[in-house]
C-alpha atoms as a PDB file:
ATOM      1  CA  UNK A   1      98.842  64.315  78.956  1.00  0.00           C
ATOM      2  CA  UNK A   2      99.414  65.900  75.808  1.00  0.00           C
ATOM      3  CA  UNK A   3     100.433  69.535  75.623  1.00  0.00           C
ATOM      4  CA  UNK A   4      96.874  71.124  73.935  1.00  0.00           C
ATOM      5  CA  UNK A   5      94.777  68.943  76.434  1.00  0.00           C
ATOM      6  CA  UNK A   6      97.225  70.506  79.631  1.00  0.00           C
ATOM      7  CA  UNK A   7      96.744  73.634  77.928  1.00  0.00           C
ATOM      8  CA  UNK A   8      93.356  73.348  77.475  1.00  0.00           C
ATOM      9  CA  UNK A   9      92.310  71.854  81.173  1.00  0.00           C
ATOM     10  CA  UNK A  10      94.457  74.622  82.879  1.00  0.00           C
ATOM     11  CA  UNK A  11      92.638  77.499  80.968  1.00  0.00           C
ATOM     12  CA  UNK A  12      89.140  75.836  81.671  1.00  0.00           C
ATOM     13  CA  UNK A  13      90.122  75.634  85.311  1.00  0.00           C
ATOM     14  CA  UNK A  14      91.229  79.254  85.690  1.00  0.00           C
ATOM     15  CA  UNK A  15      87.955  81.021  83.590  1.00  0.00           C
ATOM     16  CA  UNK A  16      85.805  78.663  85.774  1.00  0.00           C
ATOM     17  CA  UNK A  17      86.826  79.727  88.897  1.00  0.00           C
ATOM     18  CA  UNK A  18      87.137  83.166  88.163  1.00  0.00           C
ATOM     19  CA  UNK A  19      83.734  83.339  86.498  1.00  0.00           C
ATOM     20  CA  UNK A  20      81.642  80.715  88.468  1.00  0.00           C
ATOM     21  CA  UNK A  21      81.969  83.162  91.807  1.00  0.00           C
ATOM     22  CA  UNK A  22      80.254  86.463  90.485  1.00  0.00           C
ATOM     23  CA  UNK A  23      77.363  85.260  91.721  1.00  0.00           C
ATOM     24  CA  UNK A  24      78.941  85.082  95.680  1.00  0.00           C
ATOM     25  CA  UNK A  25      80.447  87.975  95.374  1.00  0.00           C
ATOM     26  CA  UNK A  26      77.148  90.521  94.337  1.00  0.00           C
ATOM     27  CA  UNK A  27      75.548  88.386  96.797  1.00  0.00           C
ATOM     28  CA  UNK A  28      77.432  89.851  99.819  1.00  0.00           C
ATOM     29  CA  UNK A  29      77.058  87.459 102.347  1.00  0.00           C
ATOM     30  CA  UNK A  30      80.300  85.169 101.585  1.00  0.00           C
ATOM     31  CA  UNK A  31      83.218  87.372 102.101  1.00  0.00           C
ATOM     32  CA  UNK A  32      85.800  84.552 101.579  1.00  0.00           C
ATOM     33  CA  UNK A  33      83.974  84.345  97.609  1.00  0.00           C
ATOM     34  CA  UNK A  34      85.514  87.885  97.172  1.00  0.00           C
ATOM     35  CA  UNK A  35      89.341  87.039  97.538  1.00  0.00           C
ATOM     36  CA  UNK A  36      89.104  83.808  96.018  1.00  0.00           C
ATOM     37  CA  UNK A  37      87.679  85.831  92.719  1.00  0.00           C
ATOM     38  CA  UNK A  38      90.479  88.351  92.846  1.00  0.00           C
ATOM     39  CA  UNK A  39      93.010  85.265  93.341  1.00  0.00           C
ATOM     40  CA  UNK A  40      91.126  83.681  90.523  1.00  0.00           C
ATOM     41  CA  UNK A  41      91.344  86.743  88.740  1.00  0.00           C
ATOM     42  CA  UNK A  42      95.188  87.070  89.117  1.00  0.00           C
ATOM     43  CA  UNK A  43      96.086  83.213  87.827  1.00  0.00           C
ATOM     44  CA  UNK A  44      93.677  83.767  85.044  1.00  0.00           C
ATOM     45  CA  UNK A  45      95.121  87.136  84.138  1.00  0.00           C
ATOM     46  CA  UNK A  46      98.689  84.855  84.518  1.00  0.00           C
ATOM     47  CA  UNK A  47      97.464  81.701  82.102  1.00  0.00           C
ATOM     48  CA  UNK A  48      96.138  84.374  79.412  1.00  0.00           C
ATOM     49  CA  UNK A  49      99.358  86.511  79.174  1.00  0.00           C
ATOM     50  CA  UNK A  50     101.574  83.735  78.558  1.00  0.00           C
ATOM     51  CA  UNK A  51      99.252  81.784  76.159  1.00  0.00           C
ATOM     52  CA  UNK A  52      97.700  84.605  74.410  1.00  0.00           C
ATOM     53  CA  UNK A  53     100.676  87.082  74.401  1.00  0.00           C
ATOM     54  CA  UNK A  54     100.594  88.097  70.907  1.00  0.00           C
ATOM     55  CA  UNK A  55      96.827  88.108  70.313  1.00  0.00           C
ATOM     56  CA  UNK A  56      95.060  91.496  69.675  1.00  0.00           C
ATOM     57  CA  UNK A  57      92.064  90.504  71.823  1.00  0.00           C
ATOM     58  CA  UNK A  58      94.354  90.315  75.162  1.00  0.00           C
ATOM     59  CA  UNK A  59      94.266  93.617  76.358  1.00  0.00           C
ATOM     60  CA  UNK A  60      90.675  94.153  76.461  1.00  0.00           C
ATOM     61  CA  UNK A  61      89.933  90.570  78.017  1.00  0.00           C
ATOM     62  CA  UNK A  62      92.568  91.599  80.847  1.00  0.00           C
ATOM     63  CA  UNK A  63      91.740  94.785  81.079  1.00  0.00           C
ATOM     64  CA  UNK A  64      88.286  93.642  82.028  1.00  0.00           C
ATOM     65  CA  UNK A  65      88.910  90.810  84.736  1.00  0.00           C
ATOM     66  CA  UNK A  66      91.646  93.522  86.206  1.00  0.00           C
ATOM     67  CA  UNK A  67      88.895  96.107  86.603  1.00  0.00           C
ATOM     68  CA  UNK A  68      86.751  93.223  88.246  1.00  0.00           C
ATOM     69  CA  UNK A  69      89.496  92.652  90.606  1.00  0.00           C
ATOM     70  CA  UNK A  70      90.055  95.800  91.787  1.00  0.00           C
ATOM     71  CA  UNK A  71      86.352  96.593  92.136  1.00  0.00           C
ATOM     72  CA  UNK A  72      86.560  94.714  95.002  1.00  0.00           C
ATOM     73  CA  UNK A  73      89.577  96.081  97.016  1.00  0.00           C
ATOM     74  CA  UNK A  74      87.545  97.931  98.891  1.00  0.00           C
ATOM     75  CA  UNK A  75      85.098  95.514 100.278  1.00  0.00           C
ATOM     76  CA  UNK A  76      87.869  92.763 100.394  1.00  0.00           C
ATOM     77  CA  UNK A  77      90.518  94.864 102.686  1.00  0.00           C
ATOM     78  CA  UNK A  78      87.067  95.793 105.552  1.00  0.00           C
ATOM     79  CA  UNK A  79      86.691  91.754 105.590  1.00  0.00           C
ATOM     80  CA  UNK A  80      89.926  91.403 106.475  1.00  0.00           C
ATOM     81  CA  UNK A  81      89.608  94.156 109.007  1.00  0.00           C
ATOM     82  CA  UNK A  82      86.289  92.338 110.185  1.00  0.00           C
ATOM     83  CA  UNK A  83      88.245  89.001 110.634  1.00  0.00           C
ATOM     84  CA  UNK A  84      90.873  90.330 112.809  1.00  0.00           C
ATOM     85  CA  UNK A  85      88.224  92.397 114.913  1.00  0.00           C
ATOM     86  CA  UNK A  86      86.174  89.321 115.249  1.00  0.00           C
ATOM     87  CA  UNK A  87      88.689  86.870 116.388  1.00  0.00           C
ATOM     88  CA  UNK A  88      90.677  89.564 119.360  1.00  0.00           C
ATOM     89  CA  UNK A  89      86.829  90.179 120.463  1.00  0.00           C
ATOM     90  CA  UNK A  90      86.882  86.213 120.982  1.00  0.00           C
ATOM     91  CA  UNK A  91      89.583  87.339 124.039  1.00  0.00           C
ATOM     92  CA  UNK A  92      88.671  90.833 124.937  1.00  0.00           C
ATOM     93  CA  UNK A  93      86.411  91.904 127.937  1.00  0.00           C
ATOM     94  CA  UNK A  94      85.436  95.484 129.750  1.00  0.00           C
ATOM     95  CA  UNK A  95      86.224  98.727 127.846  1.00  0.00           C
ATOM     96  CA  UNK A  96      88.497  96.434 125.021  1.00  0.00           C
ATOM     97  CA  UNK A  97      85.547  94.632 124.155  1.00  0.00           C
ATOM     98  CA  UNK A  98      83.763  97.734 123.649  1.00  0.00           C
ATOM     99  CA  UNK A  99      86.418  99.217 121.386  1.00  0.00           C
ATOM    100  CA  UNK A 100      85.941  96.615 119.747  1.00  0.00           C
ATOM    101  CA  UNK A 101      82.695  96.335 119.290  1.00  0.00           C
ATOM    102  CA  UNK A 102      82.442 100.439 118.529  1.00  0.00           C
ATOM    103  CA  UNK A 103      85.147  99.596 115.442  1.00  0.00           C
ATOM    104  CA  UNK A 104      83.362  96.254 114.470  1.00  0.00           C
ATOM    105  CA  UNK A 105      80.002  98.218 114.050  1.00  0.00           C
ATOM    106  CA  UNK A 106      81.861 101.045 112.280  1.00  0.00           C
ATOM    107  CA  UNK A 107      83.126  98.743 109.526  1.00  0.00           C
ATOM    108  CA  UNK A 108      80.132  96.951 108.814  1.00  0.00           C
ATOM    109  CA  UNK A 109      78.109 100.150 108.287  1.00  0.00           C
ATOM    110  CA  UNK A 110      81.008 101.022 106.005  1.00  0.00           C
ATOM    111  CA  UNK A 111      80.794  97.587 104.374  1.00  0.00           C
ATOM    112  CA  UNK A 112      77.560  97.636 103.673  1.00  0.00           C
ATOM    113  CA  UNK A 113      78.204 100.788 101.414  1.00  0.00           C
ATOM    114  CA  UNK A 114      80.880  99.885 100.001  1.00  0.00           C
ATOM    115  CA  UNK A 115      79.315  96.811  98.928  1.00  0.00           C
ATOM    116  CA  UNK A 116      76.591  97.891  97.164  1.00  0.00           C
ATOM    117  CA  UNK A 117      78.720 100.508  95.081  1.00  0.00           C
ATOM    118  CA  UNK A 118      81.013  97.338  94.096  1.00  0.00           C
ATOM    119  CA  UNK A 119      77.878  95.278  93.000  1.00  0.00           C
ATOM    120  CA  UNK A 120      77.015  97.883  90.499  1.00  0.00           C
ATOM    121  CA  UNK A 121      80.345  98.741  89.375  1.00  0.00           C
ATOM    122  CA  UNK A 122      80.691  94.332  89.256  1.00  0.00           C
ATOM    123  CA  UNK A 123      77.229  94.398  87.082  1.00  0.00           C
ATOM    124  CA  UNK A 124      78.267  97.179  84.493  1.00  0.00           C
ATOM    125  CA  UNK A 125      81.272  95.362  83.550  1.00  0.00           C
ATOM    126  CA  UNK A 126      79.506  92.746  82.031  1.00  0.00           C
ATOM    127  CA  UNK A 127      81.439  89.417  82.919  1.00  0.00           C
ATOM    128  CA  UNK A 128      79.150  87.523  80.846  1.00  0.00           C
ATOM    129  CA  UNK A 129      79.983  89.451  78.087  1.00  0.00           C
ATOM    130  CA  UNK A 130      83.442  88.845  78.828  1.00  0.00           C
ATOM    131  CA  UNK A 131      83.393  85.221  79.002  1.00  0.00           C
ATOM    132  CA  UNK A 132      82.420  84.608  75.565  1.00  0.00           C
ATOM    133  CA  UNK A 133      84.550  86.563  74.209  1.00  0.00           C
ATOM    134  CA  UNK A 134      87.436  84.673  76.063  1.00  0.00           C
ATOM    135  CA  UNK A 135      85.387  81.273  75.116  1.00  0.00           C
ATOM    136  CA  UNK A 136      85.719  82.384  71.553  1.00  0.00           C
ATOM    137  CA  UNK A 137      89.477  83.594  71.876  1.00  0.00           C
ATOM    138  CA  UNK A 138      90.041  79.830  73.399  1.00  0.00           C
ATOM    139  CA  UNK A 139      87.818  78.272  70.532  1.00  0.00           C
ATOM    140  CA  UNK A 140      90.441  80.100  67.852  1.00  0.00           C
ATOM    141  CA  UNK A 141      93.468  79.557  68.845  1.00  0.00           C
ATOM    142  CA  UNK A 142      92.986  75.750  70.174  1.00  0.00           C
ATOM    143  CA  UNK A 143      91.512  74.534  67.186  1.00  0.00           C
ATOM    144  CA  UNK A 144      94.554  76.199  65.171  1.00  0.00           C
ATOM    145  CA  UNK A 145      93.054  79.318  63.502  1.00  0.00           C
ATOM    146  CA  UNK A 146      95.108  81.606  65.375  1.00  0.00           C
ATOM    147  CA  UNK A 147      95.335  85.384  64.100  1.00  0.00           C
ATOM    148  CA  UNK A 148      98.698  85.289  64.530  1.00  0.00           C
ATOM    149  CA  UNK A 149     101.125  83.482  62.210  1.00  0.00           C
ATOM    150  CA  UNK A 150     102.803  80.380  63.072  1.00  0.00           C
ATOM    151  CA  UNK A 151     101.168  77.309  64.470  1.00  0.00           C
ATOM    152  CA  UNK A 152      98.678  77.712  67.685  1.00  0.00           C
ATOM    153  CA  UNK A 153     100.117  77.790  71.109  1.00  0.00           C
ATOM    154  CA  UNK A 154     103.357  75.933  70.429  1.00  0.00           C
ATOM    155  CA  UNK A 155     104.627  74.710  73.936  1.00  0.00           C
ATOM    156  CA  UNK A 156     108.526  75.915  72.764  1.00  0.00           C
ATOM    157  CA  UNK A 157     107.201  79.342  72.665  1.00  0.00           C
ATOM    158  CA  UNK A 158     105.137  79.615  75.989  1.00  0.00           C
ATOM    159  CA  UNK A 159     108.414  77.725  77.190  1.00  0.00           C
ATOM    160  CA  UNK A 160     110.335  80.757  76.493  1.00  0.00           C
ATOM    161  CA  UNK A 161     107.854  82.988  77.439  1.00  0.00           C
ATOM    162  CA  UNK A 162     107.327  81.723  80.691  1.00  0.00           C
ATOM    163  CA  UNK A 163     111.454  81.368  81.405  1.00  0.00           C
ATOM    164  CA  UNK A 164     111.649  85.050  80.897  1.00  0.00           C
ATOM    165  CA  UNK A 165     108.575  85.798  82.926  1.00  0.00           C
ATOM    166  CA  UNK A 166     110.056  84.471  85.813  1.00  0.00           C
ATOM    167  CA  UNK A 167     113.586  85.839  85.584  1.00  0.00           C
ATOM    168  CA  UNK A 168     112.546  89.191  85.152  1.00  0.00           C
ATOM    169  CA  UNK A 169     109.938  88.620  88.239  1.00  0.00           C
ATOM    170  CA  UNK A 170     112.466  87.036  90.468  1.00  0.00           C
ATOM    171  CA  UNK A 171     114.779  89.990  89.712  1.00  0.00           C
ATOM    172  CA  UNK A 172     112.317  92.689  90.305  1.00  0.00           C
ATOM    173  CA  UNK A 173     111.387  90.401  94.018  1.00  0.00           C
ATOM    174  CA  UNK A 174     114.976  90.383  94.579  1.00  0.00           C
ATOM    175  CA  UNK A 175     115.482  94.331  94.408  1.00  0.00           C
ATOM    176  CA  UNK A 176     112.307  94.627  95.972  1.00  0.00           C
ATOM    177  CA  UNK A 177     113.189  92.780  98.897  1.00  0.00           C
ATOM    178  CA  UNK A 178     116.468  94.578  99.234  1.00  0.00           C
ATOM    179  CA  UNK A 179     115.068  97.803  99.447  1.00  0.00           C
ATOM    180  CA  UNK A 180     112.135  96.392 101.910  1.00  0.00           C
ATOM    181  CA  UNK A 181     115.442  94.984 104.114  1.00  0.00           C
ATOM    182  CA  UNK A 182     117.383  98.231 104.020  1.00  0.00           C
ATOM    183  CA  UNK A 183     114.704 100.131 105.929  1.00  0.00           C
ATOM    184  CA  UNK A 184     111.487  98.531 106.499  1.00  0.00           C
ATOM    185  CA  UNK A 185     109.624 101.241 105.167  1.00  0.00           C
ATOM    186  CA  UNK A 186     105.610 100.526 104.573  1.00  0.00           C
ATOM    187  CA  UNK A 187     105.889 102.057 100.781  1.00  0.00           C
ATOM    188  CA  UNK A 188     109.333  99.136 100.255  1.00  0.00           C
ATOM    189  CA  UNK A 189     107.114  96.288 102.241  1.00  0.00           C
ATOM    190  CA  UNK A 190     104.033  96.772 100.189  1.00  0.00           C
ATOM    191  CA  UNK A 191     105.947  96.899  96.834  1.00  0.00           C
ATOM    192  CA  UNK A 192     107.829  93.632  98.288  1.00  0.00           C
ATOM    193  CA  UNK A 193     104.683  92.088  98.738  1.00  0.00           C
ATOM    194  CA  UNK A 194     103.179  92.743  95.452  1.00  0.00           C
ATOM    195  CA  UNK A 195     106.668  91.997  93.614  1.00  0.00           C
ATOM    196  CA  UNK A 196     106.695  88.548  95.230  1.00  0.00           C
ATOM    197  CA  UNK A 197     102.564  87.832  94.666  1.00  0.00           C
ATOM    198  CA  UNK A 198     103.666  88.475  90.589  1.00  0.00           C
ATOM    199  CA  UNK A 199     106.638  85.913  91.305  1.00  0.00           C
ATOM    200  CA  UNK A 200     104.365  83.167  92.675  1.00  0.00           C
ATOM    201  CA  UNK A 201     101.891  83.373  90.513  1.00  0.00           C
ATOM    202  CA  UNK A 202     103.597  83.007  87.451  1.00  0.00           C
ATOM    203  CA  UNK A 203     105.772  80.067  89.128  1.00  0.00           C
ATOM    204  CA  UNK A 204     102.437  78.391  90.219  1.00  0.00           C
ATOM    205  CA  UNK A 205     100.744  78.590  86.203  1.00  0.00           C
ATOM    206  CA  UNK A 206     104.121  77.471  84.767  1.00  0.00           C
ATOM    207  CA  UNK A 207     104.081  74.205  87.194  1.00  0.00           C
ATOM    208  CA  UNK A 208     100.685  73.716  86.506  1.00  0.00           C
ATOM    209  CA  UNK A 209     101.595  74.025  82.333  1.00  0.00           C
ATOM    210  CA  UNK A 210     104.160  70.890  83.470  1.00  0.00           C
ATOM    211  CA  UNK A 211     106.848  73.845  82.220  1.00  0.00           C
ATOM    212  CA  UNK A 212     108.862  73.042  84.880  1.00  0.00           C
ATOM    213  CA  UNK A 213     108.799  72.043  88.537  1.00  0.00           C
ATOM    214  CA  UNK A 214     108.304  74.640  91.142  1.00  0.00           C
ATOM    215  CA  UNK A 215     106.840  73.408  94.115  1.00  0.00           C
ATOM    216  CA  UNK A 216     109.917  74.317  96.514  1.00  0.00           C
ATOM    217  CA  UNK A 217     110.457  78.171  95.489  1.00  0.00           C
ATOM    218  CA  UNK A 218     106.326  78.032  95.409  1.00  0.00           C
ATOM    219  CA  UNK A 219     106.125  77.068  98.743  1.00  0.00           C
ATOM    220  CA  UNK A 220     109.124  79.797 100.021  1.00  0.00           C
ATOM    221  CA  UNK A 221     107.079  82.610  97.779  1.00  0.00           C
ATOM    222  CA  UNK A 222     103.692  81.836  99.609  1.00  0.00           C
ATOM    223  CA  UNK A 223     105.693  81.838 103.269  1.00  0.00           C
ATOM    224  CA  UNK A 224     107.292  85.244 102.677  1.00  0.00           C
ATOM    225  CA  UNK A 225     103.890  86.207 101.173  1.00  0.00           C
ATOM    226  CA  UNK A 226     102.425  85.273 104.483  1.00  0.00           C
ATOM    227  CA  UNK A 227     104.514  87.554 106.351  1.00  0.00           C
ATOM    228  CA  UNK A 228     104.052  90.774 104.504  1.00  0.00           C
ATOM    229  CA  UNK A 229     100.572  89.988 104.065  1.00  0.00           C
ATOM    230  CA  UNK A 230      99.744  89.338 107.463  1.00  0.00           C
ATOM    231  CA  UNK A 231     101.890  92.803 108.154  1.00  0.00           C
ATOM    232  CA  UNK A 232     100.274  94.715 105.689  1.00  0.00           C
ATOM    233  CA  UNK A 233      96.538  93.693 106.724  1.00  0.00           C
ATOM    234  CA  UNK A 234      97.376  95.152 110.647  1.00  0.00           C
ATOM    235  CA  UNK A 235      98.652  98.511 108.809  1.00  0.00           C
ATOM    236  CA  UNK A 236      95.475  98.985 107.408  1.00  0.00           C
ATOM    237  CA  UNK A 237      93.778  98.192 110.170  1.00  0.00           C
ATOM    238  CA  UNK A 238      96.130 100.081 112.413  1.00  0.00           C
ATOM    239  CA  UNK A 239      95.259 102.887 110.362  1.00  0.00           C
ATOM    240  CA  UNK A 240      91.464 102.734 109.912  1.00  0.00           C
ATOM    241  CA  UNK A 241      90.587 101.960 113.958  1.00  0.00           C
ATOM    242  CA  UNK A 242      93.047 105.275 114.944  1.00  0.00           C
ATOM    243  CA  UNK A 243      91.391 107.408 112.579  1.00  0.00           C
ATOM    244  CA  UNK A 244      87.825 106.120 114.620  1.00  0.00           C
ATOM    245  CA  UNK A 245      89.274 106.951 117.852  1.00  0.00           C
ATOM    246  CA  UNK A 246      90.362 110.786 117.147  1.00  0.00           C
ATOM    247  CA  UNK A 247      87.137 111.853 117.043  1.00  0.00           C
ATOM    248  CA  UNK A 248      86.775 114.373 120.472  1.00  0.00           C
ATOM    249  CA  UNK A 249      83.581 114.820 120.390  1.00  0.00           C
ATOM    250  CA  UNK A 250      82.604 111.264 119.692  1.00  0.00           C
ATOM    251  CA  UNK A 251      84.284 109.823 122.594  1.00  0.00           C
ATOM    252  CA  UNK A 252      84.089 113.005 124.653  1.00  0.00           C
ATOM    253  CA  UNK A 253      83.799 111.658 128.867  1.00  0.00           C
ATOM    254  CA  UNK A 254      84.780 108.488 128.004  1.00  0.00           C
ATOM    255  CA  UNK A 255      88.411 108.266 128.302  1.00  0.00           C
ATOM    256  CA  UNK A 256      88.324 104.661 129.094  1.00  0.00           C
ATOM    257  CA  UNK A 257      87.255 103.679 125.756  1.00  0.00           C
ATOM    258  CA  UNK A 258      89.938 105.950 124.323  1.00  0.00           C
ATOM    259  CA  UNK A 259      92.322 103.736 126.203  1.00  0.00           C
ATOM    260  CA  UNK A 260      91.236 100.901 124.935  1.00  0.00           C
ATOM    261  CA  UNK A 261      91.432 101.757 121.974  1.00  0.00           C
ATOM    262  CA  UNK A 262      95.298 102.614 121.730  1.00  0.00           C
ATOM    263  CA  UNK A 263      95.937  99.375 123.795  1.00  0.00           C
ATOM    264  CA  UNK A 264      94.442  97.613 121.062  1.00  0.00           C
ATOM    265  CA  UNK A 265      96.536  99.708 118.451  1.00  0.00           C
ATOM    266  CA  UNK A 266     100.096  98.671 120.482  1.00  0.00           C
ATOM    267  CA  UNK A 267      98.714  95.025 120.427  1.00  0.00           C
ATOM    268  CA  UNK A 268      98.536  95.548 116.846  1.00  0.00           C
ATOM    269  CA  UNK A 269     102.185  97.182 116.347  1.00  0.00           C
ATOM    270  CA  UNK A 270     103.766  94.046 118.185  1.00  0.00           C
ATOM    271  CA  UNK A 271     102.407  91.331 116.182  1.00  0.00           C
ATOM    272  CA  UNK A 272     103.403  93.591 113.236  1.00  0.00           C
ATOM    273  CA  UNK A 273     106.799  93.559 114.519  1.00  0.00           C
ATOM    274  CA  UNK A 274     106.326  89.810 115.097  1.00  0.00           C
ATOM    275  CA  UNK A 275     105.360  89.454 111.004  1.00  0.00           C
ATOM    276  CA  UNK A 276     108.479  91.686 110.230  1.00  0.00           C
ATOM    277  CA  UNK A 277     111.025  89.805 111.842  1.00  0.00           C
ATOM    278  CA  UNK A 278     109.397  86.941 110.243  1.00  0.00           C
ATOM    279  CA  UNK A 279     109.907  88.405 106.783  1.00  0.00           C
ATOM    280  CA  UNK A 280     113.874  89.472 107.650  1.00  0.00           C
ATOM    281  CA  UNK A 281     114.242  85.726 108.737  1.00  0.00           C
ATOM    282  CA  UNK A 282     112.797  84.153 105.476  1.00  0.00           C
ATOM    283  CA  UNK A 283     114.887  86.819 103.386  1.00  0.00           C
ATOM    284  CA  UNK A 284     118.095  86.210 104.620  1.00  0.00           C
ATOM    285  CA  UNK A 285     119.057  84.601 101.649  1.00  0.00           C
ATOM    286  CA  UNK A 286     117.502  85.028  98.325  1.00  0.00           C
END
């Protein structure tokens, strides 16, 4: 395939699926549509940066889809929480299941809120709008008529562009990861995590551009990913059920439930551990 047509199909594919899920998302009932749009958002955010690097319209068209993205933190991180509540209530009974339950109805109601607060913030941003003008930048610079000088999107310079991308990303994972190692603090983890999401994504848009071949560190990024995200989404949850189960006068006679409730917190700290040890293991040699 020639270089403008790869070019070309890989920033189709990436607006599509970013834009083609708004609809999903306001909808609220298809909690899996909101993290593949922030995914989408992130590769498409990826693609435009290395293409478009030099354009003046690039800030404002990434400034947008990141404000789209984080929009929907909020909602995204209580369907995570959901999931995991859903699947231990699959092999709780007695006062756990209760717990359970008590937490599962708490972050619904919260959901719900939170939800309709993103749908309006989602609205006012005006994705629509957004789209055409990133059809239009697309239009420009693929048919030649570039604002910049020089010839449109030649592949030697998105080449280069991409090379240094992913040296300075695989540096910045590599102290990262150090610092996560030294003391497995959660502020080291989480900036591990993010450090290494940047890392994969720009490997995964670069194999996609045919710049290279990737597939092997891809695969190791996503793994380690794994572990600190599946570590990170029990802190939060961790977090968000204890704060539930302080309230005195909430849960005042029933001591059981209490219980329960920091049973199912320990649970949570051992398969954290579990996703830890997992990360160490992966890390040993960068």
């Amino acid at each position: 395939m020639l270089w403008a047509d790869r070019l070309r199909e890989v920033l189709r594919q990436k607006a599509d699926a970013f834009f083609s899920l708004e609809g999903a998302v306001l909808a609220g009932d298809a909690p899996e549509a909101i993290h593949d749009m922030r995914v989408a958002s992130r590769r498409l955010q990826e693609v435009l940066r290395l293409v478009f690097a030099e354009d003046p319209c690039l800030d404002g068209l990434t400034r947008g889809i990141r404000r789209a993205r984080r929009v929907q933190s909020g909602v995204r991180d209580l369907d995570v929480m959901a999931g995991h509540l859903l699947s231990a209530l699959k092999e709780a009974a007695g006062d756990a299941r209760e717990a359970l339950r008590f937490a599962q109805q708490s972050i619904s109601v919260r959901r719900g809120r939170r939800h309709r607060k993103m749908a309006e913030a989602l609205k006012a941003l005006d994705l629509r709008g957004l789209r055409t003008d990133l059809e239009g930048l697309m239009s420009l610079q693929m048919q030649g008529r570039s604002r910049v000088s020089g010839p449109a999107i030649p592949r030697a310079e998105v080449e280069r562009r991409a090379q240094a991308q992913i040296a300075g990303r695989a540096h910045a994972f590599q102290e990262a990861v150090l610092r996560a190692r030294g003391g497995l603090k959660p502020e080291d983890l989480h900036s591990a995590r993010v450090a290494g999401k940047r890392l994969r994504y720009a490997l995964e848009i670069s194999d996609e551009l045919q710049i290279g071949s990737f597939k092997r560190r891809i695969a190791r990024m996503r793994a380690i990913q794994q572990a600190l995200g599946h570590w990170h989404d029990l802190e939060v949850l961790e977090e968000t059920v204890a704060r539930l189960f302080v309230d005195r006068e909430m849960f005042r006679g029933r001591l059981p439930l209490v219980r329960a409730g920091c049973d199912l917190i320990a649970a949570w700290r051992a398969q954290k551990e579990a996703h830890l040890r997992e990360f160490l293991k992966l890390t040993e040699t960068l």
